[in-house]
C-alpha atoms as a PDB file:
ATOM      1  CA  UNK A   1       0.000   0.000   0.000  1.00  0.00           C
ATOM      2  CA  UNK A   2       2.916   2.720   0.963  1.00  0.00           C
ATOM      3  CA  UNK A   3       4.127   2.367  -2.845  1.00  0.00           C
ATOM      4  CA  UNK A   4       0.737   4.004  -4.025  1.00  0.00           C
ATOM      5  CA  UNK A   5       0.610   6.602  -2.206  1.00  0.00           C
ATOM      6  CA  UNK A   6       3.005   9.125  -3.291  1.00  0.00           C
ATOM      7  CA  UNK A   7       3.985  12.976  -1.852  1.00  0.00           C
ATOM      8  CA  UNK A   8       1.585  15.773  -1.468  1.00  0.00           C
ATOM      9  CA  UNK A   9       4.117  17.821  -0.215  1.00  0.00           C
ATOM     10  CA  UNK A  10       5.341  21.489  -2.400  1.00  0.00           C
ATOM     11  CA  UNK A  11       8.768  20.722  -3.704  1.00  0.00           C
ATOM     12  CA  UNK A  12      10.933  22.348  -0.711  1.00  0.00           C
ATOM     13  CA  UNK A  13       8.276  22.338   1.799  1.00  0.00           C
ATOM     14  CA  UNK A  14       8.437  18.928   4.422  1.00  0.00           C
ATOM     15  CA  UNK A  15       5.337  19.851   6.444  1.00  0.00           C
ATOM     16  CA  UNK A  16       3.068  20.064   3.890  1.00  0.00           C
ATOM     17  CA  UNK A  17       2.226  16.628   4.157  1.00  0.00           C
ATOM     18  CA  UNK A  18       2.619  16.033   7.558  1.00  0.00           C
ATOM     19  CA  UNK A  19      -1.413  15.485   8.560  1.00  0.00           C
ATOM     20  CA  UNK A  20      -1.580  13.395   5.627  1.00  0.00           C
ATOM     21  CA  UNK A  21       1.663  11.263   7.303  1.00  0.00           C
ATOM     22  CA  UNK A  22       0.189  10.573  10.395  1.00  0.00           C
ATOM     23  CA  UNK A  23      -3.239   9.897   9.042  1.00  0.00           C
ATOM     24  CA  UNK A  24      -1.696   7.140   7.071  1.00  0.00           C
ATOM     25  CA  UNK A  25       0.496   6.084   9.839  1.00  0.00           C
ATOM     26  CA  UNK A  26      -2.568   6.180  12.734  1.00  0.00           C
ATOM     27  CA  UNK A  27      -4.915   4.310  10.499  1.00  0.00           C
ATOM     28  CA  UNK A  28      -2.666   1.640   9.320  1.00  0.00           C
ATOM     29  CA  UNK A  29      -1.795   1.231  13.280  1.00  0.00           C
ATOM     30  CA  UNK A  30      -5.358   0.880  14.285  1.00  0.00           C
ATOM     31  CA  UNK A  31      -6.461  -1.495  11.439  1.00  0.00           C
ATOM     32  CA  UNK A  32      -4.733  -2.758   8.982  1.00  0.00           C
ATOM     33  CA  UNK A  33      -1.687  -3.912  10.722  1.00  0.00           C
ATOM     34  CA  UNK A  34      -4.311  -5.810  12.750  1.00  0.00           C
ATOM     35  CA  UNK A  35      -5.227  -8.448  10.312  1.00  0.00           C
ATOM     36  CA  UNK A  36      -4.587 -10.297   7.165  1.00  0.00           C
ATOM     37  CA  UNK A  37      -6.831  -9.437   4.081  1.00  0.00           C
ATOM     38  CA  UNK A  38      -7.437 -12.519   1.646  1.00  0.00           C
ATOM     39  CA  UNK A  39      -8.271  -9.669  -1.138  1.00  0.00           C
ATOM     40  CA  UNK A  40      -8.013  -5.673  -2.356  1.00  0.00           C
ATOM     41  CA  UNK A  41     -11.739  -5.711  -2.126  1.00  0.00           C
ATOM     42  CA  UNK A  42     -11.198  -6.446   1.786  1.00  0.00           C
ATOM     43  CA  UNK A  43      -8.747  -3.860   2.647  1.00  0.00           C
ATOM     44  CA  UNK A  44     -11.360  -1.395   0.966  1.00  0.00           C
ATOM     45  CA  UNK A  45     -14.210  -1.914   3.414  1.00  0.00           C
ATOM     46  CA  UNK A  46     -12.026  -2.624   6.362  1.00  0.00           C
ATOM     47  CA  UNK A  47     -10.634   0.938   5.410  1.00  0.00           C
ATOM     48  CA  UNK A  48     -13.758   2.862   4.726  1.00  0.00           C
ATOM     49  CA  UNK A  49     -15.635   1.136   7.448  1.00  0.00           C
ATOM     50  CA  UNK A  50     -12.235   2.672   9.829  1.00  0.00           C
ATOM     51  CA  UNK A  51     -12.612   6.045   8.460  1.00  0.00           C
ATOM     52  CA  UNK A  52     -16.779   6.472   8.180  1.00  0.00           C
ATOM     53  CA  UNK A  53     -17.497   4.631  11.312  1.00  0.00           C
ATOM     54  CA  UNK A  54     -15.047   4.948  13.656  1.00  0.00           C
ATOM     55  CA  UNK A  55     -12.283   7.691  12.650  1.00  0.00           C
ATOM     56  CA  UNK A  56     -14.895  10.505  12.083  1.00  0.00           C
ATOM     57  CA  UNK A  57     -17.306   9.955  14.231  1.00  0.00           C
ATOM     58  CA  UNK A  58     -15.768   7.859  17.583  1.00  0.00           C
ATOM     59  CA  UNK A  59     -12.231   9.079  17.571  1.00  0.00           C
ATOM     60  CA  UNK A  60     -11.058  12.326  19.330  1.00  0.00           C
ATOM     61  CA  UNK A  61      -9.137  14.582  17.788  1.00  0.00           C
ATOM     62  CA  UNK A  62      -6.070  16.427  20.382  1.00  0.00           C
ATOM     63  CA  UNK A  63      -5.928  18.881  17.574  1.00  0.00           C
ATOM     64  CA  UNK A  64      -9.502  19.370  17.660  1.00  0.00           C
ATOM     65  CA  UNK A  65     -10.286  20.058  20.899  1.00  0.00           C
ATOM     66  CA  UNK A  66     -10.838  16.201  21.959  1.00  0.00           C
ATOM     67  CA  UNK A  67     -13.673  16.424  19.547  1.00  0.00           C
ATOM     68  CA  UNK A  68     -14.470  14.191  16.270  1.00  0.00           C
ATOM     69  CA  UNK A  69     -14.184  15.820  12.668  1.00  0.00           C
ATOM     70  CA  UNK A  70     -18.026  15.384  12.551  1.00  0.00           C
ATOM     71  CA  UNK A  71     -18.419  17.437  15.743  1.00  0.00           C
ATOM     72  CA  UNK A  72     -16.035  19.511  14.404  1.00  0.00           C
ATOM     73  CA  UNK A  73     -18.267  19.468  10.750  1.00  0.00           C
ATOM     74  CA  UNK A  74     -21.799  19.991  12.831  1.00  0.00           C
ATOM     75  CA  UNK A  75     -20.090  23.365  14.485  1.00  0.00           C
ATOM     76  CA  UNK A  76     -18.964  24.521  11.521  1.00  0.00           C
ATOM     77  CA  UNK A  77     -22.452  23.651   9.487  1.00  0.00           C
ATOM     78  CA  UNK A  78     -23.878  25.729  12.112  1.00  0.00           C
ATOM     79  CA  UNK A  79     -21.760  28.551  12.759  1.00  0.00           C
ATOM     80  CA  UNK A  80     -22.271  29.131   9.065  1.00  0.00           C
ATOM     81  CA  UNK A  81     -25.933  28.561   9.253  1.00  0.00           C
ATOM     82  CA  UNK A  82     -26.317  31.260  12.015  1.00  0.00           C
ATOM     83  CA  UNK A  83     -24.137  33.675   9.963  1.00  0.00           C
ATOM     84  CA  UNK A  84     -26.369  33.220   7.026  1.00  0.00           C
END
């Protein structure tokens, strides 16, 4: 899997892809490295399944507050709802 994903970082610039990093680095901890997958098809579910049902909506965030990205999504939905 690491050979398919390739840089999103600006030529020169190291951080740019640092959230990306340890996205990739936390979700391959917490599932992936886990288990054996007898097909592609597999890892896809396992992997969406991580990131729909657990990652966004379960997992806190430090950078967030200790809050999910879909609490984080809901404020921001209605911070720009009131501003309307």
């Amino acid at each position: 899997m690491d050979r398919i994903l390739q840089s999103i970082s600006r030529k020169a610039n190291c951080w740019d892809n640092a959230v990306a990093e340890s996205f990739f680095k936390t979700s391959k901890a917490e599932t992936v490295y886990h288990r054996k997958f007898m097909d592609q098809q597999s890892v896809k579910l396992e992997v969406f399944g991580y990131i729909e049902a657990f990652y966004n909506t379960e997992r806190t965030h430090s950078a967030l507050g200790y809050k999910t990205p879909k609490q984080i999504e809901e404020i921001l939905l209605e911070k720009e709802r009131l501003a309307v």
